[in-house]
C-alpha atoms as a PDB file:
ATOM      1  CA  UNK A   1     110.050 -29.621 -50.500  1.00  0.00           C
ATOM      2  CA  UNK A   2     110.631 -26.836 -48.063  1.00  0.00           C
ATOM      3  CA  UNK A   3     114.230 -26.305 -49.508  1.00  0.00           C
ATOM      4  CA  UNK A   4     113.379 -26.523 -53.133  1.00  0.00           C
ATOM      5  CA  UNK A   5     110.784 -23.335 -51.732  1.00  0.00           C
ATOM      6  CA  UNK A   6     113.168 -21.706 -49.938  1.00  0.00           C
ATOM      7  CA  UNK A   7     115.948 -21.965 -52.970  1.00  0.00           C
ATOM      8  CA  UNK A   8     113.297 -20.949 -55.348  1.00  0.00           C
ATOM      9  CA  UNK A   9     112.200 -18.028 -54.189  1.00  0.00           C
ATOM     10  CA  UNK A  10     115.684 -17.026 -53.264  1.00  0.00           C
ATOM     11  CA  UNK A  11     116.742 -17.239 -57.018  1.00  0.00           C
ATOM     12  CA  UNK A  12     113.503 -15.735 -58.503  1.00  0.00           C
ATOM     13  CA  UNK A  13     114.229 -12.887 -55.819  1.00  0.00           C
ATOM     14  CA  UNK A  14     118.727 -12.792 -56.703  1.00  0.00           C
ATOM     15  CA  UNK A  15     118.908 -14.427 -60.037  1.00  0.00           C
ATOM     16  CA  UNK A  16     115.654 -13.667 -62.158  1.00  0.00           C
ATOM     17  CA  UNK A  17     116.341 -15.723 -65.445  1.00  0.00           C
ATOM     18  CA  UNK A  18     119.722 -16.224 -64.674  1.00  0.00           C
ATOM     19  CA  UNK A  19     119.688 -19.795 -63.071  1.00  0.00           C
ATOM     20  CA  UNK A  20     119.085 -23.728 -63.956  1.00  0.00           C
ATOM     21  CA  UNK A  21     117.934 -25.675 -60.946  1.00  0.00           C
ATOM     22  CA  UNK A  22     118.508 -29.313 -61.352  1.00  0.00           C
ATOM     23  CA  UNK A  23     116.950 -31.522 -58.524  1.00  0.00           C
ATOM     24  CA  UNK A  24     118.318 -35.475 -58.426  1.00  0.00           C
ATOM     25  CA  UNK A  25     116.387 -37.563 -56.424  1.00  0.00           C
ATOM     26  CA  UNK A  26     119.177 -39.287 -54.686  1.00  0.00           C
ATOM     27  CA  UNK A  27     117.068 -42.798 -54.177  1.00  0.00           C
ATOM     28  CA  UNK A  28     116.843 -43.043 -58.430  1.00  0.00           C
ATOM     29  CA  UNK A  29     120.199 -41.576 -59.227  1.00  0.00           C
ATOM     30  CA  UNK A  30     122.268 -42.988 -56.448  1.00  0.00           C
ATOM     31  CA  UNK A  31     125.373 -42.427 -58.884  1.00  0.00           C
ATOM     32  CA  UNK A  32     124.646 -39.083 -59.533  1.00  0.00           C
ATOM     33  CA  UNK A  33     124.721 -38.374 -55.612  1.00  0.00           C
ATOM     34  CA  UNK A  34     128.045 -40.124 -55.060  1.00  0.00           C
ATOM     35  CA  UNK A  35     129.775 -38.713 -57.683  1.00  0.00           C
ATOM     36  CA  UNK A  36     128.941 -35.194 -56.073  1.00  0.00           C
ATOM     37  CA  UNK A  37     129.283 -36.199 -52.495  1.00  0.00           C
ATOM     38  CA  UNK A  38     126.314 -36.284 -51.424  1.00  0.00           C
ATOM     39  CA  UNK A  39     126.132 -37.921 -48.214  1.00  0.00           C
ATOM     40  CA  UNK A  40     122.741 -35.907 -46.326  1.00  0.00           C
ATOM     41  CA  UNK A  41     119.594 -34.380 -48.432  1.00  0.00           C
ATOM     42  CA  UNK A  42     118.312 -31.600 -48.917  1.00  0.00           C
ATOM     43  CA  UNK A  43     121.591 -30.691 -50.112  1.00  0.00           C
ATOM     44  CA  UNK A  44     122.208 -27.419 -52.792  1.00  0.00           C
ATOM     45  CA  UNK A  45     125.482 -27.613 -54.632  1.00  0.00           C
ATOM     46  CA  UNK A  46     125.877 -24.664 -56.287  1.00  0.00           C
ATOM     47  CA  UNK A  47     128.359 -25.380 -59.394  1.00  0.00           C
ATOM     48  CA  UNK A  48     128.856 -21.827 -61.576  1.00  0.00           C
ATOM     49  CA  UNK A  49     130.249 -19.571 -61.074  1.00  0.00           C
ATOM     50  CA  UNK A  50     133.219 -21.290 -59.693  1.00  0.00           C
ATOM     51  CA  UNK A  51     133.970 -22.338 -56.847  1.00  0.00           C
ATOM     52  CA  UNK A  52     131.736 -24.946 -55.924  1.00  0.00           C
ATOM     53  CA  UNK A  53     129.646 -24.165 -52.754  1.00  0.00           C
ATOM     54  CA  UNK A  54     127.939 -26.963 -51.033  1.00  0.00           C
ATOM     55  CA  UNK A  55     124.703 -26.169 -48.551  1.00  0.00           C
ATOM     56  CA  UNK A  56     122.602 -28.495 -46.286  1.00  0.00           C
ATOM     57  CA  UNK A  57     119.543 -27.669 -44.757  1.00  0.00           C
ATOM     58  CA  UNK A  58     115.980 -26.559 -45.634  1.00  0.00           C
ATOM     59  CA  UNK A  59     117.880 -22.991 -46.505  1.00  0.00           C
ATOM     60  CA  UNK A  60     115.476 -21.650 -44.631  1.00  0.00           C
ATOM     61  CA  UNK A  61     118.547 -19.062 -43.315  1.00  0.00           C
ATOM     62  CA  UNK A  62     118.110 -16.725 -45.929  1.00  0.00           C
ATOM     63  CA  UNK A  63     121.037 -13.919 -44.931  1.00  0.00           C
ATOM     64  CA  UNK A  64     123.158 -16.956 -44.781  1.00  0.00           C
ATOM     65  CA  UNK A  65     122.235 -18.925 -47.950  1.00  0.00           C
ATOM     66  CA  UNK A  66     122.514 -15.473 -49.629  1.00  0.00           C
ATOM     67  CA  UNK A  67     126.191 -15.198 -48.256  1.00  0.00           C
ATOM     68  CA  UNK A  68     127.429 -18.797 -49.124  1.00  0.00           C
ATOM     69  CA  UNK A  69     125.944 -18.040 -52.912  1.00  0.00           C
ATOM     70  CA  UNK A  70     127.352 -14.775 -52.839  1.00  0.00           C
ATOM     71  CA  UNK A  71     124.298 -12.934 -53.933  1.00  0.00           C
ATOM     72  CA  UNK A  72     125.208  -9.715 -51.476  1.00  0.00           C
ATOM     73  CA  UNK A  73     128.024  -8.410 -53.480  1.00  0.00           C
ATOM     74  CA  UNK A  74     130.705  -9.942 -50.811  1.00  0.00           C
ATOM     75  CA  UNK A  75     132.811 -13.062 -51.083  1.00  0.00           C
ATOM     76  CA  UNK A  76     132.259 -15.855 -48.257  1.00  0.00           C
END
């Protein structure tokens, strides 16, 4: 819950109307999870635009969610 927060307001703060969310609960899609490598939850893969970035965590590090998802202008 605290992630799906964090990552909200994060996007309706960086990427107002410019973002899908898609949240897979890992115990009813346990294929979906695999097939993206997800071995630990929370976890935010962040597909488009390219290249894939993978976070763990609550995301409750805000300067460095906003770096990994390059929201500050700079590349990782």
């Amino acid at each position: 819950m605290e992630a799906r927060q964090n990552l909200a307001r994060l996007c309706d703060k960086h990427l107002k109307g410019r973002h899908t969310i898609e949240v897979v609960d890992v115990l009813k899609s346990a294929a979906v999870a695999l097939a993206h490598h997800v071995l630990v939850t929370p976890t935010l893969i962040a597909m488009a635009p390219g290249p894939v970035v993978t976070l763990l965590g609550n995301l409750s590090d805000t300067k460095r969610v906003i770096a990994a998802l390059r929201l500050n202008g700079h590349e990782r």
